[in-house]
Protein backbone atom coordinates (compact mmCIF):
# COMPACT_ATOMS: atom_id res chain seq x y z
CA UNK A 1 101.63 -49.12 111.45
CA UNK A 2 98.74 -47.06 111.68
CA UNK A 3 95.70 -47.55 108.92
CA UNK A 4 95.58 -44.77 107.40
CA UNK A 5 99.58 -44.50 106.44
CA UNK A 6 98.57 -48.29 104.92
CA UNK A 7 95.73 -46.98 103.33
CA UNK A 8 97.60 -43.69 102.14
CA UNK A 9 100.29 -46.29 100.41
CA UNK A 10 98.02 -48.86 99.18
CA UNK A 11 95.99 -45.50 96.89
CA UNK A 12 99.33 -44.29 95.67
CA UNK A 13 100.70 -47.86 94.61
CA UNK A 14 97.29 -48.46 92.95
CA UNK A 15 97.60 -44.84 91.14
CA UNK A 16 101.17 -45.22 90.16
CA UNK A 17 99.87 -48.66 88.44
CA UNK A 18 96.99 -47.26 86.41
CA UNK A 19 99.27 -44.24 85.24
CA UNK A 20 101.80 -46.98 84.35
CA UNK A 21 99.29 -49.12 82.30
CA UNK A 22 98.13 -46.01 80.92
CA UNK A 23 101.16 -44.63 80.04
CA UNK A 24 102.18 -48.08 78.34
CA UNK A 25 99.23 -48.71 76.12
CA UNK A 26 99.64 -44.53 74.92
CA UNK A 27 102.94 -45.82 74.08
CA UNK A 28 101.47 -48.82 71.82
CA UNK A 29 99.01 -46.52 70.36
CA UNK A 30 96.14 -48.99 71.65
CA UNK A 31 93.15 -47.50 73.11
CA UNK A 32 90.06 -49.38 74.92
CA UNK A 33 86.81 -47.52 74.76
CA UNK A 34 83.92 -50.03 76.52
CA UNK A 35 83.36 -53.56 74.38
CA UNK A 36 85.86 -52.19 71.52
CA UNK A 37 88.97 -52.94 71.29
CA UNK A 38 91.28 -51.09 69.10
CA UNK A 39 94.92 -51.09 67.90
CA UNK A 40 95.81 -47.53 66.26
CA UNK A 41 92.71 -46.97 63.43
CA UNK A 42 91.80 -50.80 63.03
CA UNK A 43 88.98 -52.17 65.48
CA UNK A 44 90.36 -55.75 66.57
CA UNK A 45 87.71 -57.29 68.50
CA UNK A 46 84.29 -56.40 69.41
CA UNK A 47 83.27 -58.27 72.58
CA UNK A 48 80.35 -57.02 73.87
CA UNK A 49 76.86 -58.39 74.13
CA UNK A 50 74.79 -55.67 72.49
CA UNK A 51 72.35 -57.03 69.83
CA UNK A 52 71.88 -53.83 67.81
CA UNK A 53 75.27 -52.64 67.37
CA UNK A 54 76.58 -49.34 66.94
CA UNK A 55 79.87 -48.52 66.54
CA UNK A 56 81.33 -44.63 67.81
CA UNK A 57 82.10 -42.29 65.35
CA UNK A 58 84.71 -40.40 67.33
CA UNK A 59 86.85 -43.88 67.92
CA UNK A 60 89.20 -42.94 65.17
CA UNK A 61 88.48 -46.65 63.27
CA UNK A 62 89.10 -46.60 59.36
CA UNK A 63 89.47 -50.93 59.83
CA UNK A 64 87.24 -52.99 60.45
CA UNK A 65 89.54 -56.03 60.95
CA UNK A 66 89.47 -59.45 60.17
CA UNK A 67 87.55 -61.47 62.65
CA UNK A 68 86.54 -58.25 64.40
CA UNK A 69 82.94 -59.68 65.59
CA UNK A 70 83.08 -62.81 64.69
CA UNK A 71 81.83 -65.68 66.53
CA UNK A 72 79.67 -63.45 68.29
CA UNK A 73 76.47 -65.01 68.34
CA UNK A 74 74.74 -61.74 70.59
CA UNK A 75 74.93 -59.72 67.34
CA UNK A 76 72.13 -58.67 64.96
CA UNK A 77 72.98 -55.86 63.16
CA UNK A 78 76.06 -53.46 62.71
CA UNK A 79 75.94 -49.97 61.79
CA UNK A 80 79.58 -48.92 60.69
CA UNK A 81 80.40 -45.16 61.52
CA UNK A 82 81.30 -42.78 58.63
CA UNK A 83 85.20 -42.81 58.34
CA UNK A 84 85.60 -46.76 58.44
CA UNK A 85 87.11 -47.61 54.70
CA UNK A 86 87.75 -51.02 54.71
CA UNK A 87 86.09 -54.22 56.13
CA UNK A 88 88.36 -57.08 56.48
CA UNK A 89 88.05 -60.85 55.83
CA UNK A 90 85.97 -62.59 58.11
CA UNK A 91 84.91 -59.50 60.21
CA UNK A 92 81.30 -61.14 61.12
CA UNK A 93 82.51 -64.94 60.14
CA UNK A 94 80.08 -67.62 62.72
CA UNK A 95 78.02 -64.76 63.41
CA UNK A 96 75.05 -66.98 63.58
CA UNK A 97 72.40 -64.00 64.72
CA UNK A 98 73.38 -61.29 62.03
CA UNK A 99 71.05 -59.98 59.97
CA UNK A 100 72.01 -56.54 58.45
CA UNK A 101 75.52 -54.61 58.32
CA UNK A 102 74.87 -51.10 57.61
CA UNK A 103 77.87 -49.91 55.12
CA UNK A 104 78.79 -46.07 55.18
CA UNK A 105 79.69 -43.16 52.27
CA UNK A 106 83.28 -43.99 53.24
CA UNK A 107 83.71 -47.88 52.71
CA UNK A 108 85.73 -48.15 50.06
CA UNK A 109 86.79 -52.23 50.35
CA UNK A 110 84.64 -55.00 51.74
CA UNK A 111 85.87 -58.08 51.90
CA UNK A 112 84.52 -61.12 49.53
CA UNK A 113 84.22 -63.62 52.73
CA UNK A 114 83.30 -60.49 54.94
CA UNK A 115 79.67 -63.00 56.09
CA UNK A 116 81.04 -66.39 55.24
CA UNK A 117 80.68 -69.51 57.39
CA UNK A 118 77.14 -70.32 59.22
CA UNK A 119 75.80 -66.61 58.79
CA UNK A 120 72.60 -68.07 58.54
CA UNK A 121 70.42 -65.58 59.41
CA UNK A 122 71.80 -62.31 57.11
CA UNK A 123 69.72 -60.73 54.75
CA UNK A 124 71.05 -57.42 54.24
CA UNK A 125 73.75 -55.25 52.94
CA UNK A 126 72.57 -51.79 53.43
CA UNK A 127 74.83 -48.96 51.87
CA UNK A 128 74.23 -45.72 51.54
CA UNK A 129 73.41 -43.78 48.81
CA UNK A 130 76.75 -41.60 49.11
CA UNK A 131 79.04 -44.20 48.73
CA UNK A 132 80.96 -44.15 45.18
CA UNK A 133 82.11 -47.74 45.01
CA UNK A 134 79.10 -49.97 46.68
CA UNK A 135 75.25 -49.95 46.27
CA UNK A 136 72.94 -52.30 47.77
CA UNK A 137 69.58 -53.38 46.20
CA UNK A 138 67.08 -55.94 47.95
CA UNK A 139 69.69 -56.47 50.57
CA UNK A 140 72.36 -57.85 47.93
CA UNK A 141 75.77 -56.13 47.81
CA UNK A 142 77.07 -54.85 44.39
CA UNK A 143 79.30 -52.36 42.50
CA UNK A 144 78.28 -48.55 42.32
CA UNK A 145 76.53 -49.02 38.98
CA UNK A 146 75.28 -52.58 39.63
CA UNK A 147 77.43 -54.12 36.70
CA UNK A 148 78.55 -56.69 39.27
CA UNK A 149 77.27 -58.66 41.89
CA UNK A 150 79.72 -58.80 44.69
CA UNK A 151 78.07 -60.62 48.28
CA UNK A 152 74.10 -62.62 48.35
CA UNK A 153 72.95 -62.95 51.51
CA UNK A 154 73.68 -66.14 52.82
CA UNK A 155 70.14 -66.13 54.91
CA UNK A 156 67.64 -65.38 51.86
CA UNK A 157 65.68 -68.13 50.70
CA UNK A 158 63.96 -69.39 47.38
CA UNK A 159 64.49 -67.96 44.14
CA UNK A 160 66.78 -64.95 42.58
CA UNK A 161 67.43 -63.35 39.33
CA UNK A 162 70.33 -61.57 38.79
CA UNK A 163 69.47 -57.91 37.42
CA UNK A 164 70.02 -57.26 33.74
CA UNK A 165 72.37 -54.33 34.14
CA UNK A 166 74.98 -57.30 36.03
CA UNK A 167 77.41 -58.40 33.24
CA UNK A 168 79.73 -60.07 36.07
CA UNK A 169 79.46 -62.48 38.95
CA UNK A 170 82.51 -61.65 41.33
CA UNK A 171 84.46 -64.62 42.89
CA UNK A 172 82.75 -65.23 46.12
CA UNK A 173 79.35 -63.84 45.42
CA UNK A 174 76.84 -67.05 46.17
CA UNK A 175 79.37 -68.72 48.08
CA UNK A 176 77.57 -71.07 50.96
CA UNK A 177 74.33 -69.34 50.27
CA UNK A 178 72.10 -72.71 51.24
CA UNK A 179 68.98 -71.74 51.20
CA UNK A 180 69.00 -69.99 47.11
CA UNK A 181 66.92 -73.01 45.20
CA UNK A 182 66.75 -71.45 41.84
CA UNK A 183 69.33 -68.81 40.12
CA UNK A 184 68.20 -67.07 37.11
CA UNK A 185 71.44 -65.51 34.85
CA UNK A 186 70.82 -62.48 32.89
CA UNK A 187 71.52 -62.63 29.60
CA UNK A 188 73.81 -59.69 30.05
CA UNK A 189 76.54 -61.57 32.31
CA UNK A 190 79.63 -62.27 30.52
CA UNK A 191 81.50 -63.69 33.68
CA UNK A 192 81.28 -66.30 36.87
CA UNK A 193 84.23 -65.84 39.18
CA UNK A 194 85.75 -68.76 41.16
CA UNK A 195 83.93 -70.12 43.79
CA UNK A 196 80.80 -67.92 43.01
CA UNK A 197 78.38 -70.07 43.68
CA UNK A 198 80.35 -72.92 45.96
CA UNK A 199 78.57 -75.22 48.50
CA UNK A 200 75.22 -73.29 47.55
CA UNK A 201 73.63 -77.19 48.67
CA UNK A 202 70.16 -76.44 47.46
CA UNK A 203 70.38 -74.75 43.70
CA UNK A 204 69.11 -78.32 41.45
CA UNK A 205 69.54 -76.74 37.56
CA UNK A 206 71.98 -74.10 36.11
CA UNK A 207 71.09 -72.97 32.84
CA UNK A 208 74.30 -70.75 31.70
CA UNK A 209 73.06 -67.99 29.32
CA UNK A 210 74.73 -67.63 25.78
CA UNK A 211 76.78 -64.37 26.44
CA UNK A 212 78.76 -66.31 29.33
CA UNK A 213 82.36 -66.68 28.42
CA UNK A 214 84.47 -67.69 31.71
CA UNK A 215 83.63 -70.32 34.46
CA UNK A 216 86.00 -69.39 37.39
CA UNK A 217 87.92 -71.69 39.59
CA UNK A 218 85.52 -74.34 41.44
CA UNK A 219 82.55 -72.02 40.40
CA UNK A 220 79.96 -74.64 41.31
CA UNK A 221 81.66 -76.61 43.85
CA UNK A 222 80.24 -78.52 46.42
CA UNK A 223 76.70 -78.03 44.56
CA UNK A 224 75.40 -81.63 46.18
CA UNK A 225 71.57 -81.16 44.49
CA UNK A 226 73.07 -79.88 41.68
CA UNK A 227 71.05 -82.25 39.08
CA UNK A 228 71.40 -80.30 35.78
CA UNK A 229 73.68 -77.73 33.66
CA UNK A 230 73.42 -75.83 30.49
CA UNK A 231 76.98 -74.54 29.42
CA UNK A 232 76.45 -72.31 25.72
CA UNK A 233 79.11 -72.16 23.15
CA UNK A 234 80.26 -68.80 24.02
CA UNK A 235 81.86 -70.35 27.21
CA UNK A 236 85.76 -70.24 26.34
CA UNK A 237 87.64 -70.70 29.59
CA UNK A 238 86.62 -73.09 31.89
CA UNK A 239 88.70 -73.30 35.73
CA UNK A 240 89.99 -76.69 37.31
CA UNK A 241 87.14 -77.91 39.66
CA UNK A 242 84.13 -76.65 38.59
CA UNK A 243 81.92 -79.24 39.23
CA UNK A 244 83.61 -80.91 42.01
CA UNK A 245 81.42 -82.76 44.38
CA UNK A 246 78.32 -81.95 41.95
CA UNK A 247 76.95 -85.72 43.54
CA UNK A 248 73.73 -85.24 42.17
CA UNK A 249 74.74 -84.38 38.32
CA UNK A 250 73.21 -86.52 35.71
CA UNK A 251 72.72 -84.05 32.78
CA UNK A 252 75.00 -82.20 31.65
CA UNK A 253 74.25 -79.67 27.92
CA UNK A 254 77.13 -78.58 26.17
CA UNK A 255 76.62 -76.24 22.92
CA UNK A 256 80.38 -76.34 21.39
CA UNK A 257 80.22 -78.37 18.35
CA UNK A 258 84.15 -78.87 18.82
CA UNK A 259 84.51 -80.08 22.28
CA UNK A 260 86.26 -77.13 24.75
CA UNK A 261 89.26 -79.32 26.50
CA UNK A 262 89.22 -78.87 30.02
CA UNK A 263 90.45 -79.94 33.37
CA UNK A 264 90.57 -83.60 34.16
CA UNK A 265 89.51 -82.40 37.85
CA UNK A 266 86.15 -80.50 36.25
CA UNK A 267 83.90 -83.31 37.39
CA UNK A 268 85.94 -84.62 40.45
CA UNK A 269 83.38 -86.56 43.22
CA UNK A 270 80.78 -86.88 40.28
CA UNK A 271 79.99 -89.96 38.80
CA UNK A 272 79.96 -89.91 35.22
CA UNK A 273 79.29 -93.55 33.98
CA UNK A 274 75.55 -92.80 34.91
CA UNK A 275 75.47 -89.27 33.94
CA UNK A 276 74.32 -88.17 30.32
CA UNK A 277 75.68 -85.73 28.50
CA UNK A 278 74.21 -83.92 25.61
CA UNK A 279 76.31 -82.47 22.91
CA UNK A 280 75.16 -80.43 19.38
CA UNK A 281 74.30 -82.74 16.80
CA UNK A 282 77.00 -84.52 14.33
CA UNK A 283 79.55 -84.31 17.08
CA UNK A 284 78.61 -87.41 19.50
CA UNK A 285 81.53 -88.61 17.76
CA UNK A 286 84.15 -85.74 19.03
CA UNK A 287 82.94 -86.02 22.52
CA UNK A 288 83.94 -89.64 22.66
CA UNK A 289 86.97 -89.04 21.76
CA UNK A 290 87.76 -86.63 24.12
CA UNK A 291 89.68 -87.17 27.33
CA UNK A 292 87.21 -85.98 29.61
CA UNK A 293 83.83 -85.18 27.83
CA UNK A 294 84.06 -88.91 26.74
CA UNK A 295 83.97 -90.48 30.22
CA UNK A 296 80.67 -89.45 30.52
CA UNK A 297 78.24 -93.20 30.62
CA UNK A 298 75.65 -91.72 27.72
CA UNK A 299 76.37 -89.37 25.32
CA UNK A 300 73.38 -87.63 22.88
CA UNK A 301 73.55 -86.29 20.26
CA UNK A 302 70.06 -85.78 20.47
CA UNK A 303 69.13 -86.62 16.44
CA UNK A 304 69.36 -90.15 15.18
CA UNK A 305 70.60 -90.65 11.99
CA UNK A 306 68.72 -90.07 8.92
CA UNK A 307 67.23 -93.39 7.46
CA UNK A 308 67.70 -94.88 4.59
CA UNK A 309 64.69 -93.32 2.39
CA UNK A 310 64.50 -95.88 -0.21
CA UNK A 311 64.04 -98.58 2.45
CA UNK A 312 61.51 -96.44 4.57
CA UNK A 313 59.30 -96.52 1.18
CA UNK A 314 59.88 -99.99 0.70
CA UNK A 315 58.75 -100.68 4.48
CA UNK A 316 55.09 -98.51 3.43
CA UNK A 317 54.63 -100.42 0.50
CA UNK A 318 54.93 -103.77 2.10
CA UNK A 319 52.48 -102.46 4.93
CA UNK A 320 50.11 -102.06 2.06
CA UNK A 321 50.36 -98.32 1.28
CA UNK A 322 51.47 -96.59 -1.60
CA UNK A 323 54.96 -95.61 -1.53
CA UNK A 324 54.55 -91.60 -1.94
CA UNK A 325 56.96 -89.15 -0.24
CA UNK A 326 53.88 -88.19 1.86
CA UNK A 327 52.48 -90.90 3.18
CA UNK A 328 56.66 -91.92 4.11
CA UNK A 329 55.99 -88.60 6.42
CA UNK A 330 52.88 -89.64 8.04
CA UNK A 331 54.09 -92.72 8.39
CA UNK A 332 57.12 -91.23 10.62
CA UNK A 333 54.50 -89.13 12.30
CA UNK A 334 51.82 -91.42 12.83
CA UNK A 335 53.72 -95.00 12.94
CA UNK A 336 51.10 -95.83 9.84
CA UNK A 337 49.87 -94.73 6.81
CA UNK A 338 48.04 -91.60 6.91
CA UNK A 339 47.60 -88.70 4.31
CA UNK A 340 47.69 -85.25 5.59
CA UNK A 341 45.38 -82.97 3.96
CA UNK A 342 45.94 -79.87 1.84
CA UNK A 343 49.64 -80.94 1.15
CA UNK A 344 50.90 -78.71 -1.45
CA UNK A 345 54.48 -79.93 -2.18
CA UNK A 346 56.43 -83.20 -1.81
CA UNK A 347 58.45 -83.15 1.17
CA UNK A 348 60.00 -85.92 3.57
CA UNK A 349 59.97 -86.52 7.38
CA UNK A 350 62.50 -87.21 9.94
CA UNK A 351 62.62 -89.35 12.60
CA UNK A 352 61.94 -88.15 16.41
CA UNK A 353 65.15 -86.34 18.17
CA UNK A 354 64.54 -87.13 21.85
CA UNK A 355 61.15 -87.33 22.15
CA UNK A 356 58.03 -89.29 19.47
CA UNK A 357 58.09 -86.06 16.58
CA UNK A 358 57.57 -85.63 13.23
CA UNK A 359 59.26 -83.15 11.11
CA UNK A 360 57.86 -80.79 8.23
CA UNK A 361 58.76 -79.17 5.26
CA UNK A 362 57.59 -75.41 4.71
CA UNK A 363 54.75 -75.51 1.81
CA UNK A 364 52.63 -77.43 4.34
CA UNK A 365 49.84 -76.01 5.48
CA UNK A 366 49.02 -77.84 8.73
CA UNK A 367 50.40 -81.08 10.25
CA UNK A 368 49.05 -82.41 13.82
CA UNK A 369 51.39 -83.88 15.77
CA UNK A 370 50.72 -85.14 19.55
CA UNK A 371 49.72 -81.95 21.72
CA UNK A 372 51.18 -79.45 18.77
CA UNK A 373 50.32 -77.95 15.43
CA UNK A 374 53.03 -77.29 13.58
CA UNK A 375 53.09 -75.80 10.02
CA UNK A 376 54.69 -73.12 7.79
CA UNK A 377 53.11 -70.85 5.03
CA UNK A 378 54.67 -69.22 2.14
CA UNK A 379 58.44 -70.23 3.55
CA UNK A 380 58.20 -67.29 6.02
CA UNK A 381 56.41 -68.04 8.85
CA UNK A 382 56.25 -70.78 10.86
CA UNK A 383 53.18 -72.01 13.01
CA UNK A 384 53.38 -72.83 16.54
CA UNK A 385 49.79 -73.75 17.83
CA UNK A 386 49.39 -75.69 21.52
CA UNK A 387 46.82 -78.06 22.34
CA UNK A 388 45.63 -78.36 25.82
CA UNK A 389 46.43 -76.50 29.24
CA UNK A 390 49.90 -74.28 28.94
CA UNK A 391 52.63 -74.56 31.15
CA UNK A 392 54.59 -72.00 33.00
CA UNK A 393 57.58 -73.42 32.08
CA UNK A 394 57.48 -74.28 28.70
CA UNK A 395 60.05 -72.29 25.98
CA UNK A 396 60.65 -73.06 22.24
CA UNK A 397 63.98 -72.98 20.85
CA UNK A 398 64.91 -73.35 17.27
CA UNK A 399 69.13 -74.46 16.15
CA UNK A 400 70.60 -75.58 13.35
CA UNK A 401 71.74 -79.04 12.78
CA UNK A 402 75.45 -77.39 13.99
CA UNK A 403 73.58 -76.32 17.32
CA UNK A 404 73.49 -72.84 16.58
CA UNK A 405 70.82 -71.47 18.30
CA UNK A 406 68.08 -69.15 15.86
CA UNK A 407 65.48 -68.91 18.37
CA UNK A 408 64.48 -68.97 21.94
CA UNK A 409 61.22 -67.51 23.74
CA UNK A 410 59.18 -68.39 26.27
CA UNK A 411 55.34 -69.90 25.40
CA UNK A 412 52.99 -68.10 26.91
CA UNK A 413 50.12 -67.93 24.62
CA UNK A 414 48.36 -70.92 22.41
CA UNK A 415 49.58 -69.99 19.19
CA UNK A 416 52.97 -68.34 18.08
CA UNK A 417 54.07 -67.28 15.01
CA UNK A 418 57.93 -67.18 14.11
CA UNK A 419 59.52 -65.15 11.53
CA UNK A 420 61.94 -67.48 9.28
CA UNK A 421 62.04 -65.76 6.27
CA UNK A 422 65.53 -64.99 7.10
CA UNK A 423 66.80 -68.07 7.91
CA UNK A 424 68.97 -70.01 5.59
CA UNK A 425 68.07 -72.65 3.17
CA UNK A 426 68.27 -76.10 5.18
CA UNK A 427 67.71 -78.18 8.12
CA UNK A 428 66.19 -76.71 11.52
CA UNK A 429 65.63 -78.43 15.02
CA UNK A 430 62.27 -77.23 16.86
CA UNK A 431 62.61 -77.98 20.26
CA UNK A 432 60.17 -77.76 23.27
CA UNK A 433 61.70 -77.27 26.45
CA UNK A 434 59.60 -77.73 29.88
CA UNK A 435 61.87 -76.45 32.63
CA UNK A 436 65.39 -78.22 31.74
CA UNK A 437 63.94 -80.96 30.07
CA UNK A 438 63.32 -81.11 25.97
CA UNK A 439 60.12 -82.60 25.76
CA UNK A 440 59.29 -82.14 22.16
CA UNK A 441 61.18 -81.83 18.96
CA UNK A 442 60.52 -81.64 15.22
CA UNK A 443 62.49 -80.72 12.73
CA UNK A 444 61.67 -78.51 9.93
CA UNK A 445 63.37 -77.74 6.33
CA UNK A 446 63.86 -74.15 5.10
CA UNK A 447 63.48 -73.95 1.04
């Protein structure tokens, strides 16, 4: 046959194929436009090697779909077109290179594991200004009106306080995030979703603020350096798993003075016969009882009991010393018998709560105990006055013998003055905290 009848055939076959295949995929609605592949308005698969990505506006994509780029490890950075409104679950999953995703006006749902899983390397959520359901701010993904954190950056490292304007931590929102070491909770957050800060391996203290009132599903999971938590009495609801895997828990502060119940599965993988936990105090008692709370190896209370008065003054006088209420309270201070000066009323002393304190009664016009003057004039002030080279992480708090806190500030100056004029007549708990730790505590009577 001659060639160029074969050749004449073999470009006719070949064109009847393509219209074929084209004709088929118009039929399935699928259209390929270079590296992006795309089934009706949802963008299935990226495959392409680009590093700065950025996808057509005139594609016709409102989906981003799940596992649309993921597992690429070519990727950097994404910039979504205008038109896109939703970003699927684990769209940029194993993206191990990604460090930005550029969100449009139009997005109006993004995914809670939209970055999960060995994105290592992201640091930014960048939304613009437009868009009426998302706003971005240091690279971390909220709400419009920043009321609730929604995605951290798994890549960001070191240290992070949440925003006072956040009153909720969504489900999801620290997830994996490895590298945070410290989380400081606003005040103002009410609410910590499930999973919200899950397998985030390097975060060593939680300190729950007072305002807190749900702990979500397995909120702390997987926490492995997790070596201390602070959970206030305004925490009501507590999720199965919480704590699960927490390896490295030993101390564990609890503010309900009647024990929450909660899920026997709250402290699964965490071994509680050397952990300590500390409860308000009067209520060591309640927290043994209890099904879970009381597996815990040490509970404090944090105040011994009161002793025996009578015998305390018999104990002075057989040491030599006259058996006067005030010497009894130098004698708690001191461990002998020493007389305070300028002591204007009789008053008695307590002993130490955690650490070796003394405790005073307001008519006293200076006591000096260890590193700390403590004293309180006229029953309305009360003295705070520090010896020595501050700390940056030193606070005072002040509760009732119920736990109920009165007081809490940082110490940043020498002395500090406290206004208690308006506290009621009784027993108070002074209590200096360095980081997590109480190192100092005195307690104090209110006429």
């Amino acid at each position: 046959m001659n060639l160029r009848i074969i050749f004449f055939y073999f470009v006719l076959f070949c064109s009847k194929t393509a219209f074929a295949d084209f004709y088929d995929n118009k039929e399935r609605t699928t259209s390929s436009n270079s590296d992006f592949e795309i089934a009706g308005s949802v963008l299935v698969k990226y495959h392409g090697t680009s590093s700065n990505v950025v996808i057509p506006g005139d594609l016709g994509i409102t989906i981003i779909g799940q596992g649309a780029f993921s597992n690429n490890q070519y990727i950097t950075s994404v910039v979504i077109p205008n038109g896109v409104t939703d970003i699927e679950q684990t769209a940029f999953t194993l993206c191990s290179n990604l460090v930005s995703l550029s969100i449009p006006q139009s997005v109006i749902f993004i995914s809670s594991s939209v970055v999960q899983n060995s994105c290592n390397k992201f640091l930014s959520f960048d939304v613009d200004n437009a868009n009426t359901h998302y706003s971005s701010f240091d690279g971390v993904l909220f709400n419009k009106d920043k009321t609730t954190i929604l995605l951290y950056p798994p890549g960001k490292q070191g240290v992070y306080t949440i925003p006072g304007s956040v009153t909720r931590i969504e489900g999801w929102a620290f997830q994996g995030c490895s590298f945070l070491t410290s989380i400081t909770i606003s005040n103002s957050v009410t609410y910590i979703g499930e999973d919200a800060f899950s397998n985030a391996t390097s975060l060593t203290s939680v300190d729950i603020p007072e305002n807190v009132t749900y702990l979500g599903f397995a909120s702390f999971y997987g926490c492995t350096k997790l070596t201390s938590v602070t959970i206030p009495s305004s925490v009501t609801s507590v999720g199965d798993n919480v704590f699960y895997n927490c390896a490295s828990l030993s101390n564990v502060y609890v503010k309900w003075t009647t024990p929450l119940n909660v899920s026997n599965s709250t402290f699964t993988a965490v071994n509680l016969v050397t952990a300590t936990l500390h409860v308000p105090a009067g209520t060591k008692a309640l927290y043994q009882a209890n099904p879970v709370w009381g597996t815990f190896g040490t509970i404090d209370d944090g105040i011994p009991a009161i002793e025996n008065i009578s015998e305390s003054l018999q104990a002075i006088a057989s040491a030599g010393g006259s058996a006067s209420n005030s010497q009894l309270g130098c004698a708690y201070i001191f461990g002998q018998i020493v007389t305070p000066n300028a002591i204007q009323s009789e008053f008695a002393f307590y002993p130490a709560v955690i650490f070796p304190a003394g405790s005073i009664e307001t008519g006293i016009s200076e006591i000096r105990q260890n590193k700390w003057y403590c004293y309180a004039m006229d029953n309305q002030v009360l003295h705070l006055v520090l010896q020595g080279t501050l700390s940056n992480d030193l606070s005072c708090e002040i509760y009732n013998l119920q736990g109920v806190a009165y007081y809490k500030s940082n110490l940043k100056a020498q002395e500090h003055e406290i206004q208690i004029n308006g506290y009621q007549t009784g027993a108070y708990i002074i209590a200096i905290r360095e980081k997590n730790q109480i190192i100092e505590t005195i307690k104090f009577i209110k006429r």
